[in-house]
Protein backbone atom coordinates (compact mmCIF):
# COMPACT_ATOMS: atom_id res chain seq x y z
CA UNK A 1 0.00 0.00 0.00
CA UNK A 2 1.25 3.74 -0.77
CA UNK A 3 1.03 6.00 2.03
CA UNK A 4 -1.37 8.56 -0.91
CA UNK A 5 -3.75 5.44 -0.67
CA UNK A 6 -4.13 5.11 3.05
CA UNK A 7 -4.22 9.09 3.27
CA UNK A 8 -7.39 9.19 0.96
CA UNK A 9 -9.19 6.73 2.72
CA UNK A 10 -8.42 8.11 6.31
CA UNK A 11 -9.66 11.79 5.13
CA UNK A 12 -12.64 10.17 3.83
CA UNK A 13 -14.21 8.95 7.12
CA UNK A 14 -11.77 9.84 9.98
CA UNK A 15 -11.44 13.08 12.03
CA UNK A 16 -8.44 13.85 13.63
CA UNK A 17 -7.32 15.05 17.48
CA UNK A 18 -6.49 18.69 18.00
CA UNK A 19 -6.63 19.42 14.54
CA UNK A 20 -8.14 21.77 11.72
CA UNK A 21 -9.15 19.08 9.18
CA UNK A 22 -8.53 21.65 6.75
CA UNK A 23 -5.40 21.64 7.07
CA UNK A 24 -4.36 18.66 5.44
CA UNK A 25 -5.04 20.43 2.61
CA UNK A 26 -1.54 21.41 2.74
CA UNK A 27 -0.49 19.27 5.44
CA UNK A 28 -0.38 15.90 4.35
CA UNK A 29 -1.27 13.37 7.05
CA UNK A 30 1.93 10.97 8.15
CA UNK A 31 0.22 7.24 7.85
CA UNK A 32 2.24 4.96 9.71
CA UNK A 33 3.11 1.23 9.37
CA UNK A 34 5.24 0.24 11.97
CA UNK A 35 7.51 1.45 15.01
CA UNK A 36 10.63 -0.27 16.40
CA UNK A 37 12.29 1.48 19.33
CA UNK A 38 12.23 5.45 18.60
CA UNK A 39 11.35 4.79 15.17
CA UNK A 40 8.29 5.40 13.19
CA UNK A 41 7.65 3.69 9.37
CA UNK A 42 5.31 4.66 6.55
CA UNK A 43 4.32 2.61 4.31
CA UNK A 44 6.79 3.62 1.82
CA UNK A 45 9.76 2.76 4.62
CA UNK A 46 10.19 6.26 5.21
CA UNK A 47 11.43 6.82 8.77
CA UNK A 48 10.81 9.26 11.69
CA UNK A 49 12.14 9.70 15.49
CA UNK A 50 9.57 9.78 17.05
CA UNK A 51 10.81 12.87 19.95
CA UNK A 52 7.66 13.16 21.48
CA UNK A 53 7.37 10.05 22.68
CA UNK A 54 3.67 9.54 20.55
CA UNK A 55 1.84 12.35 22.71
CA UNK A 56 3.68 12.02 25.84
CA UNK A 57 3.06 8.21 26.02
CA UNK A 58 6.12 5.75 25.03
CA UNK A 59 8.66 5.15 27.53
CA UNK A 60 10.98 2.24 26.37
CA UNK A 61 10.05 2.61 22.64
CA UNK A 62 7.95 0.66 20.19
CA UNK A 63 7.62 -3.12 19.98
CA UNK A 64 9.02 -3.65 23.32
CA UNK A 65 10.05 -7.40 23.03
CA UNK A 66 9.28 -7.22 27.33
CA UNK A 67 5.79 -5.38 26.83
CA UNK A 68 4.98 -7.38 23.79
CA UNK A 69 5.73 -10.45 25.45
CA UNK A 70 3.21 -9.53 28.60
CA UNK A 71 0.32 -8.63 26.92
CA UNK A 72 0.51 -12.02 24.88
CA UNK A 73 0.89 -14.04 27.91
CA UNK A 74 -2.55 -12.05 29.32
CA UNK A 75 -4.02 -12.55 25.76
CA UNK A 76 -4.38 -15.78 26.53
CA UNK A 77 -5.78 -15.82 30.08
CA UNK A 78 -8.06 -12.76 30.39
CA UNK A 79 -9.12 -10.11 28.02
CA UNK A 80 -11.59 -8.38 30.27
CA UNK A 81 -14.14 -9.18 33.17
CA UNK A 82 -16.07 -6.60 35.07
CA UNK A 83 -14.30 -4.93 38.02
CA UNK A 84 -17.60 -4.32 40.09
CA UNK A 85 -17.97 -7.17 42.48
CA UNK A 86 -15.49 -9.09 40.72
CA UNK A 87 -11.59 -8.51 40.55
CA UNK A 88 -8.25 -10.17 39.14
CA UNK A 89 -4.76 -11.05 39.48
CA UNK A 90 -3.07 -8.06 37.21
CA UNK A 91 -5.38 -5.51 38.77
CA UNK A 92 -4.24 -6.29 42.59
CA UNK A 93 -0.69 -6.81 41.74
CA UNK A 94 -0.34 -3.73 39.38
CA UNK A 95 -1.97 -1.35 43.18
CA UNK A 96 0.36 -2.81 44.98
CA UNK A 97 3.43 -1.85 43.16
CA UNK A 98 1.84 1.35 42.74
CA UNK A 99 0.91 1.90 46.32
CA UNK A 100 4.86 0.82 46.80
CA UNK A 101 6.45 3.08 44.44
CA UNK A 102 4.22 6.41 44.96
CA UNK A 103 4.73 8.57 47.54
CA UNK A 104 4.10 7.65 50.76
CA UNK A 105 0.20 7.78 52.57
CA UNK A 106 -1.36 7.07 49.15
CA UNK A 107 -2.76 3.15 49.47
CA UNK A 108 -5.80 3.21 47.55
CA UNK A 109 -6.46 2.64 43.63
CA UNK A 110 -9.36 3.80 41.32
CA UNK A 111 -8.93 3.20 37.47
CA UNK A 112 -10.37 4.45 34.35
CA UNK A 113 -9.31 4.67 30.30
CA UNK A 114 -7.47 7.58 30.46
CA UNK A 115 -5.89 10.88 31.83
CA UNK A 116 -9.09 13.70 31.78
CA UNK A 117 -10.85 10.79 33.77
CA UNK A 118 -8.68 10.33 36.56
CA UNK A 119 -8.54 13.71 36.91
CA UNK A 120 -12.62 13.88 37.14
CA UNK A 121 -12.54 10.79 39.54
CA UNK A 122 -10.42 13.13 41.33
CA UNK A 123 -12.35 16.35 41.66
CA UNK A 124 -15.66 13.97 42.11
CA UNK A 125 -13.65 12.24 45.14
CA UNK A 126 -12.96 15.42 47.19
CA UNK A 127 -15.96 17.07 46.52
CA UNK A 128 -18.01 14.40 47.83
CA UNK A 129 -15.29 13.88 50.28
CA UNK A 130 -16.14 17.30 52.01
CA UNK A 131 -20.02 16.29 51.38
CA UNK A 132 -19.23 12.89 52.91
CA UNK A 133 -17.37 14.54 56.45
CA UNK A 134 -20.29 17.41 56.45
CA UNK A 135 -18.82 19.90 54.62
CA UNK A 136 -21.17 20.71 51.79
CA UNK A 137 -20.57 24.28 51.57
CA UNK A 138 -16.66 23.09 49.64
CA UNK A 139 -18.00 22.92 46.37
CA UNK A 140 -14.75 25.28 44.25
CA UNK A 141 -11.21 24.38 42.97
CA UNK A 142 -8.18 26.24 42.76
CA UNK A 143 -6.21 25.60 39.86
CA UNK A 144 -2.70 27.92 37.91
CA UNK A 145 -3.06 29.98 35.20
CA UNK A 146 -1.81 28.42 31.88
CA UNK A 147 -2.86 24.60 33.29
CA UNK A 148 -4.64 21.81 31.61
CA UNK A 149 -6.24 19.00 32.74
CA UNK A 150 -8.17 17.09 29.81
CA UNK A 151 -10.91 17.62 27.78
CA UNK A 152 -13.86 16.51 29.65
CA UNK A 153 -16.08 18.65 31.05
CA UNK A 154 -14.94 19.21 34.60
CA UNK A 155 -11.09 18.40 33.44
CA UNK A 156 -11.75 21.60 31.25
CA UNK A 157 -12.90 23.53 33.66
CA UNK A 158 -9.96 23.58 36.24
CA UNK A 159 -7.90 24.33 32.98
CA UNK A 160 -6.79 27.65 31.95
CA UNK A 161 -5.65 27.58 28.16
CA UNK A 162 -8.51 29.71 26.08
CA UNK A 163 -7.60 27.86 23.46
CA UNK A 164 -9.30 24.39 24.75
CA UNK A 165 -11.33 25.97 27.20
CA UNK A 166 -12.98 29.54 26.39
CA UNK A 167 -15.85 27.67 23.23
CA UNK A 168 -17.24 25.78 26.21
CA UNK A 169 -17.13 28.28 29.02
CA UNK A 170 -20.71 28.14 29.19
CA UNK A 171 -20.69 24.44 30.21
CA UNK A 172 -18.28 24.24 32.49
CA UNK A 173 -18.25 24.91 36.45
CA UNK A 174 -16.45 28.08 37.53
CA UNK A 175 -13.26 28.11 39.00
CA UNK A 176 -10.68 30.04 41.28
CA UNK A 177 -8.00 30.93 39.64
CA UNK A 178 -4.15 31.42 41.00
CA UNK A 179 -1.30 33.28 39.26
CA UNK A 180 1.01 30.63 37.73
CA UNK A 181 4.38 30.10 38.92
CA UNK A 182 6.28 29.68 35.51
CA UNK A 183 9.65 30.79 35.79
CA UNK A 184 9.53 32.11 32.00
CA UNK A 185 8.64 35.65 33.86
CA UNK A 186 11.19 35.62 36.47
CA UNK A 187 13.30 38.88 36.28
CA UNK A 188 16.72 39.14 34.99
CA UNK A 189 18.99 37.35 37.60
CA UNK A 190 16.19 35.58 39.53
CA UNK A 191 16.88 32.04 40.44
CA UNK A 192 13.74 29.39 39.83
CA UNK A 193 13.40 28.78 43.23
CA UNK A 194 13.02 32.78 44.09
CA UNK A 195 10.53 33.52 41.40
CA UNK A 196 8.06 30.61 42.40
CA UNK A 197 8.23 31.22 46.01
CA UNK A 198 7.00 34.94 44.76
CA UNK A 199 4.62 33.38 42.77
CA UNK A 200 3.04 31.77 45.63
CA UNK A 201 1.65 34.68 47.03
CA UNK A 202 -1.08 34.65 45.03
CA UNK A 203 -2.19 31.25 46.22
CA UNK A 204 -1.63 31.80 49.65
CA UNK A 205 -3.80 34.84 49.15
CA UNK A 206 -6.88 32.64 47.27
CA UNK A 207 -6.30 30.42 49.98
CA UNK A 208 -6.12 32.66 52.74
CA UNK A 209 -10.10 33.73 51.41
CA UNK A 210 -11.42 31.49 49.94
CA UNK A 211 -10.72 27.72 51.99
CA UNK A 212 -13.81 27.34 53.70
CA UNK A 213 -15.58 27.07 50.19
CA UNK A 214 -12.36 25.09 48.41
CA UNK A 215 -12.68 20.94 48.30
CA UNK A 216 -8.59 21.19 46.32
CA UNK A 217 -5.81 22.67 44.58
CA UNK A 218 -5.30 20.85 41.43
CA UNK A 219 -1.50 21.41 39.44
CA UNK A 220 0.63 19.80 37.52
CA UNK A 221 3.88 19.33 39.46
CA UNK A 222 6.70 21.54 38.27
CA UNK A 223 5.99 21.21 34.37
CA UNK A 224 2.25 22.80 32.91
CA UNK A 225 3.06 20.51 29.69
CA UNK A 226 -0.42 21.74 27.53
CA UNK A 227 0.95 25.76 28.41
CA UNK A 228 3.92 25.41 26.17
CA UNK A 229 5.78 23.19 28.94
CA UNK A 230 6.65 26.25 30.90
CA UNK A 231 8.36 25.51 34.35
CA UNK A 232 9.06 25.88 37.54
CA UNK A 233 10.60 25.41 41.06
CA UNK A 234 9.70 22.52 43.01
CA UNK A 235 9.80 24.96 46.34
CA UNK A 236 6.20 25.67 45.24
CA UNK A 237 5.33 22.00 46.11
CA UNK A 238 6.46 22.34 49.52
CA UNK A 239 4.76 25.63 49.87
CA UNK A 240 1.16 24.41 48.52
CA UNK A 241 1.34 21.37 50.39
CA UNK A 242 2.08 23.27 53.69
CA UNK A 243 -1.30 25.72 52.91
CA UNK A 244 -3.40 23.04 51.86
CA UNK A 245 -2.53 21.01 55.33
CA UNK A 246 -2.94 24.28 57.31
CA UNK A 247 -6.30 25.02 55.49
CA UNK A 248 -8.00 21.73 55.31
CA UNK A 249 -8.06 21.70 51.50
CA UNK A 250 -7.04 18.35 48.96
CA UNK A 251 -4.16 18.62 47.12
CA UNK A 252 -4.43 16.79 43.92
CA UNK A 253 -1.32 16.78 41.93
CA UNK A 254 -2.21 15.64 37.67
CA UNK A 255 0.91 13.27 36.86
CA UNK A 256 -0.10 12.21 33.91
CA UNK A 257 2.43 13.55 31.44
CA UNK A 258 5.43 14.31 34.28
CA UNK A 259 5.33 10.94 36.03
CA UNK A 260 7.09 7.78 35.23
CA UNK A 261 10.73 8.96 35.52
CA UNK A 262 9.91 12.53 32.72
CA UNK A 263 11.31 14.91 35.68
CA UNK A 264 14.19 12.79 36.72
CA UNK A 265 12.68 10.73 39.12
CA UNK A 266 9.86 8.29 39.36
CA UNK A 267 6.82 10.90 39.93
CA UNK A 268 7.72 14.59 40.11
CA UNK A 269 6.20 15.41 43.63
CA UNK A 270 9.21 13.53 44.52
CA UNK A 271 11.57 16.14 44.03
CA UNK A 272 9.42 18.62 46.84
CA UNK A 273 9.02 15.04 48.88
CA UNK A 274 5.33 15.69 49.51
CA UNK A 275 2.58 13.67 48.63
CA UNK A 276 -0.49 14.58 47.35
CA UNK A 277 -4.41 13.97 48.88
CA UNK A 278 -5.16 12.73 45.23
CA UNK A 279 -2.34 11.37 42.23
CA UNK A 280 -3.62 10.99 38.66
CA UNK A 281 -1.50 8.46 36.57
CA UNK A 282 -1.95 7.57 32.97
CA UNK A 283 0.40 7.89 29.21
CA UNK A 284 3.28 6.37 30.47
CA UNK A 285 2.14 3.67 32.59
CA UNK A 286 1.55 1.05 30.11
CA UNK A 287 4.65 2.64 28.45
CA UNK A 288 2.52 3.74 25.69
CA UNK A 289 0.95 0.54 24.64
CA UNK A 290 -2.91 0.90 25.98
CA UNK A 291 -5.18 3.07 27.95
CA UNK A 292 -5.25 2.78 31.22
CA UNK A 293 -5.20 5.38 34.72
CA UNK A 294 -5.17 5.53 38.05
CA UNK A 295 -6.22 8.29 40.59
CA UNK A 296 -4.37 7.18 44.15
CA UNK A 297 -5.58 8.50 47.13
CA UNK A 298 -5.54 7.63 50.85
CA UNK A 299 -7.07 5.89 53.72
CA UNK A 300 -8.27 9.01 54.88
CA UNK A 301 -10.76 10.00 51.80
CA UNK A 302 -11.47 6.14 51.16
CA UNK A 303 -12.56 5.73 54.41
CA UNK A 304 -15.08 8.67 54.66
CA UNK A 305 -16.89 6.51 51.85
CA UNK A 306 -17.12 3.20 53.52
CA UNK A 307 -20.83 2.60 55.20
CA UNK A 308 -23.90 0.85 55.27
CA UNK A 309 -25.52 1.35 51.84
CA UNK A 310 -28.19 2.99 53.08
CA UNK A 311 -26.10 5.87 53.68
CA UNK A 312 -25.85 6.71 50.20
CA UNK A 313 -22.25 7.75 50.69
CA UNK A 314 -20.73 4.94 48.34
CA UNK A 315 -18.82 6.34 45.30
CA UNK A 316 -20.50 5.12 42.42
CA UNK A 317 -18.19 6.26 39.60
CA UNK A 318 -17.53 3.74 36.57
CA UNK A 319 -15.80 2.96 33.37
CA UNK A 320 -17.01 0.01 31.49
CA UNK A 321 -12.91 -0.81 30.85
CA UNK A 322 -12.13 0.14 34.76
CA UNK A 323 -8.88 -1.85 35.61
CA UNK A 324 -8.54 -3.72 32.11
CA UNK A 325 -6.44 -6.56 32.72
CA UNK A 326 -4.30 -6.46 29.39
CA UNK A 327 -3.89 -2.60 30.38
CA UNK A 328 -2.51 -3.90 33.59
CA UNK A 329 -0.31 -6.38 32.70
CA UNK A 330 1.33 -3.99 30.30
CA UNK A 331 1.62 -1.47 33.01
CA UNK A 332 3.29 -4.39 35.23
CA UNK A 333 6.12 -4.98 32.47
CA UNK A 334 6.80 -1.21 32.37
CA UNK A 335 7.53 -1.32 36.32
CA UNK A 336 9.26 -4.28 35.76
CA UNK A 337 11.58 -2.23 33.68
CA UNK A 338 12.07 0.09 35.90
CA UNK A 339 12.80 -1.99 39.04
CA UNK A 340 15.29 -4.42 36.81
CA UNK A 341 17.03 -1.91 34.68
CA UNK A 342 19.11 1.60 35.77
CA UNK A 343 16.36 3.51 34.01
CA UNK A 344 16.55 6.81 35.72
CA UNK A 345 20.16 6.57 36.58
CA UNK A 346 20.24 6.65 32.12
CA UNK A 347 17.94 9.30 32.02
CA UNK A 348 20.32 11.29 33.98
CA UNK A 349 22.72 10.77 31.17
CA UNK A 350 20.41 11.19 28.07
CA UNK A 351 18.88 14.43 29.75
CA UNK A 352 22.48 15.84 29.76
CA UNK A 353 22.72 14.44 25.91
CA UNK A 354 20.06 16.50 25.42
CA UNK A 355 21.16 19.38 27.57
CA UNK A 356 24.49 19.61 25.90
CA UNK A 357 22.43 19.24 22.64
CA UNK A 358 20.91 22.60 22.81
CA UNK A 359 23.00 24.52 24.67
CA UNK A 360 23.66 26.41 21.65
CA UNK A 361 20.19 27.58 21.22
CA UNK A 362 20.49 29.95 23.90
CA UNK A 363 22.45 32.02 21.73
CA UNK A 364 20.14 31.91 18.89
CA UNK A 365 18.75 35.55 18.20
CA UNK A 366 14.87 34.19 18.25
CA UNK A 367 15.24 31.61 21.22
CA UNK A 368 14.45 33.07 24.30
CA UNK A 369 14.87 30.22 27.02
CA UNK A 370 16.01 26.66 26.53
CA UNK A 371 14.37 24.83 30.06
CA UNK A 372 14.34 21.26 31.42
CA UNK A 373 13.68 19.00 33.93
CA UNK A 374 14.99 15.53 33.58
CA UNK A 375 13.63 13.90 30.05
CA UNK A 376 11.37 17.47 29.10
CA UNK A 377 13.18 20.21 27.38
CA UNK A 378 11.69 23.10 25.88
CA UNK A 379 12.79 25.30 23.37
CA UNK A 380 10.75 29.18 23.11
CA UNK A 381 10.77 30.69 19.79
CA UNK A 382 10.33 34.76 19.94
CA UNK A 383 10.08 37.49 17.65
CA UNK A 384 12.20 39.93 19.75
CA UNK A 385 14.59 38.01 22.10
CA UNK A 386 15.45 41.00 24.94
CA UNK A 387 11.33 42.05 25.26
CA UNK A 388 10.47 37.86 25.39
CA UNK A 389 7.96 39.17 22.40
CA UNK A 390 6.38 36.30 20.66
CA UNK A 391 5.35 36.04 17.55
CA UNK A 392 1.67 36.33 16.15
CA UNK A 393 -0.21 33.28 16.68
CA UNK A 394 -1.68 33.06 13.27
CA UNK A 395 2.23 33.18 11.77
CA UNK A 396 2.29 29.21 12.92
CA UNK A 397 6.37 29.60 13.15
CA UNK A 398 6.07 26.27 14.93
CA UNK A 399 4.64 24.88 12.60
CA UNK A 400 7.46 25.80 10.10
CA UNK A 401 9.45 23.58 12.08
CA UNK A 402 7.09 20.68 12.13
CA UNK A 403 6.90 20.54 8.37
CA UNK A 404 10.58 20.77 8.43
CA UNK A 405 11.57 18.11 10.60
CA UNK A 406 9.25 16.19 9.08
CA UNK A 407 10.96 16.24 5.61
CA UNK A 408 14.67 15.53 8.21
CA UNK A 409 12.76 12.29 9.20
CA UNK A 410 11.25 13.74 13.05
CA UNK A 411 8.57 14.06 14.54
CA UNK A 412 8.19 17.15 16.78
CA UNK A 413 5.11 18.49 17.26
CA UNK A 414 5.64 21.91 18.89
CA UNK A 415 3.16 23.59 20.97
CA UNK A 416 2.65 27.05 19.42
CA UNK A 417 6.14 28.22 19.08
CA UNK A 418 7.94 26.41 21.90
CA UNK A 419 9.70 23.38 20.34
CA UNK A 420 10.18 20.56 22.96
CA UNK A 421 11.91 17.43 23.30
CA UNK A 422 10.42 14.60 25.44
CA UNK A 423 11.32 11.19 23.68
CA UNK A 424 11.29 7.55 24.65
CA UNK A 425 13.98 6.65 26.91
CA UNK A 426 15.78 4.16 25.01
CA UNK A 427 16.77 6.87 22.84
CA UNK A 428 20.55 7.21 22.00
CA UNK A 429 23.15 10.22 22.34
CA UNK A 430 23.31 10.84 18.68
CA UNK A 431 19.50 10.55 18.30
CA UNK A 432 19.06 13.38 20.12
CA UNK A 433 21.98 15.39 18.59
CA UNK A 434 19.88 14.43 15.61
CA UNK A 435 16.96 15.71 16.66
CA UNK A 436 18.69 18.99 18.35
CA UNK A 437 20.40 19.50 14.93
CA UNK A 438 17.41 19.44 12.96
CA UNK A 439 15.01 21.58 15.22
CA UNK A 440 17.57 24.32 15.08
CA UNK A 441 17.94 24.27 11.52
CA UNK A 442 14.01 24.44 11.56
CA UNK A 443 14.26 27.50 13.57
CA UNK A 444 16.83 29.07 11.47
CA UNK A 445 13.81 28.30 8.77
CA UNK A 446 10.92 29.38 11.11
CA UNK A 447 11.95 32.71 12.10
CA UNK A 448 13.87 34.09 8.69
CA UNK A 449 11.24 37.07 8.02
């Protein structure tokens, strides 16, 4: 088959993620036939890194022989069952390593299909938490300027990009708001750690007011990935977990695209050494193969559910694929791989690779920050480097380099004009000067006026 055949038939009956179908009338889709490692194949053998990891997803690359092998085994055992009344062997054994391996306090698992719905098992939780201990009156949510959570309806609303959020505004719950602590706007000669600690002050305030009516704070721990992975300290962890103990409010901490070793180590609260009330887990913990979360929470909120029936206090929340046992035994290989092989202890080699990479894009006249933590490195394209002025949306400079990495053989898929790395961990060194080399000839391309 020719990639032009598989093309026409996929624009004939298939519409795409996050994407103006028009478009591809310029744009022409990328049908894919295979995947080995960090590699992606058309059907014409053409090949592409894949630096993004497939959305955020793939941790030890395509066609894992270990992940492969897994599933098959579960294949042919169990496919599926029902996980109301009923339970199984991958399910149990895939909480317990969790409840092992996450920060300490959380012991109890709730799954779903996929990232925006651990997030709304988690805002569900604590709100009927509070309702639950007699606390009806803490119906709101704090969440950070520039955040996402999902797509779903109350996912969307503790978000705060326009661009997914403001066409359903009128749907969604409303929200408190606190002032972002991304170290993009620190002043000249500000450490990280100085700016966020500033930055708290706004959430200290919104707590300070507003707690009695608050069920959580909802962030994503030191990387808002959606908001053009901007940054920041993990001092701001300490700090919210210290307010939200001293106010009686939830902490829920979205690790869906930073956990799983993307920060440096295993989940990102780690590097603050707090845990959360509530952690949302999905992407990489079936290393990219099938979709699966978790929301984690404690004894505490599980508890204040568990009575008579009659009581009407039971959480009755469900997903028709909760706890899918292939989805579990895949996410039990990828631990596996973690526990049996030096994987973060590599990462803190390849995230050097990468640092080393693009250390001469600081110096590029339309590059105004190069940022990382662990595996995620961003790159910010600008239109005049000593203001931090970007570019006009509707130029689509990223998207310059998208189309030219493409033709290079790489996917990157920047996020407006901020260019990021975040690939599979069994890249190699010279992938990712590869990669490096390419996106900055792509920005050379981008920003020529």
């Amino acid at each position: 088959m020719k990639n032009s055949e598989l093309i026409a038939r996929d624009l004939s009956v298939l519409w795409h993620p996050c994407t103006q179908m028009k478009d591809h009338e310029f744009l022409p889709l990328i049908p894919i036939r295979r995947a080995e490692g960090v590699w992606l194949e058309d059907f014409e053998g053409r090949r592409y890194i894949d630096a993004i990891s497939s959305w955020w997803v793939n941790l030890f690359g395509h066609a894992n022989p270990r992940i492969n092998a897994a599933i098959r085994e579960q294949l042919g055992e169990l496919e599926h069952t029902i996980l109301a009344g009923f339970s199984h062997e991958p399910v149990v054994a895939l909480s317990e390593r969790l409840v092992a391996l996450t920060p300490k306090g959380l012991s109890r698992c709730f799954y779903a299909d996929n990232g925006s719905s651990a997030v709304e098992i988690a805002l569900k939780m604590s709100f009927h938490y509070w309702r639950n201990s007699g606390k009806s009156k803490k119906t709101k949510f704090i969440s950070l300027e520039n955040s996402y959570h999902g797509e779903t309806l109350g996912a969307l609303a503790v978000g705060n990009i326009p661009l997914y959020k403001e066409t359903y505004g009128p749907l969604l719950m409303e929200t408190i708001t606190a002032t972002s602590p991304d170290c993009f706007f620190r002043e000249q000669g500000e450490s990280w750690a100085e700016y966020s600690r500033r930055s708290f002050k706004s959430m200290k305030t919104l707590l300070d007011q507003h707690a009695d009516d608050v069920c959580a704070v909802i962030i994503e721990p030191l990387v808002q990935c959606a908001g053009k992975m901007r940054m920041y300290d993990p001092v701001y962890l300490t700090l919210l977990r210290e307010a939200c103990d001293r106010h009686h409010v939830h902490l829920i901490a979205d690790e869906i695209a930073v956990g799983f070793g993307r920060t440096g180590t295993l989940f990102a609260c780690e590097h603050a050494g707090i845990t959360p009330d509530f952690m949302c887990l999905s992407k990489g913990l079936t290393g990219g193969y099938l979709p699966l979360s978790v929301t984690l929470t404690t004894d505490a909120v599980y508890e204040a559910f568990y009575d008579d029936f009659e009581r009407s206090t039971a959480f009755l929340h469900s997903h028709s694929y909760t706890g899918n046992p292939l989805g579990c035994r895949a996410a039990l290989a990828t631990l596996d791989i973690f526990e049996q092989e030096p994987v973060l202890e590599n990462n803190l080699q390849l995230a050097k690779a990468m640092r080393d990479a693009t250390a001469r894009f600081e110096d590029h006249p339309h590059v105004a920050e190069v940022r990382q933590h662990g595996m995620i490195l961003a790159i910010e394209m600008v239109e005049n480097k000593p203001a931090r002025l970007a570019y006009p949306w509707q130029e689509r400079r990223g998207l310059r380099v998208y189309q030219y990495a493409l033709e290079k053989g790489v996917l990157l898929r920047p996020l407006g004009d901020v260019i990021y790395l975040m690939p599979p961990y069994v890249i190699t060194p010279e992938e990712i000067r590869t990669i490096a080399a390419i996106a900055y000839e792509g920005i050379d391309i981008a920003t020529r006026q």
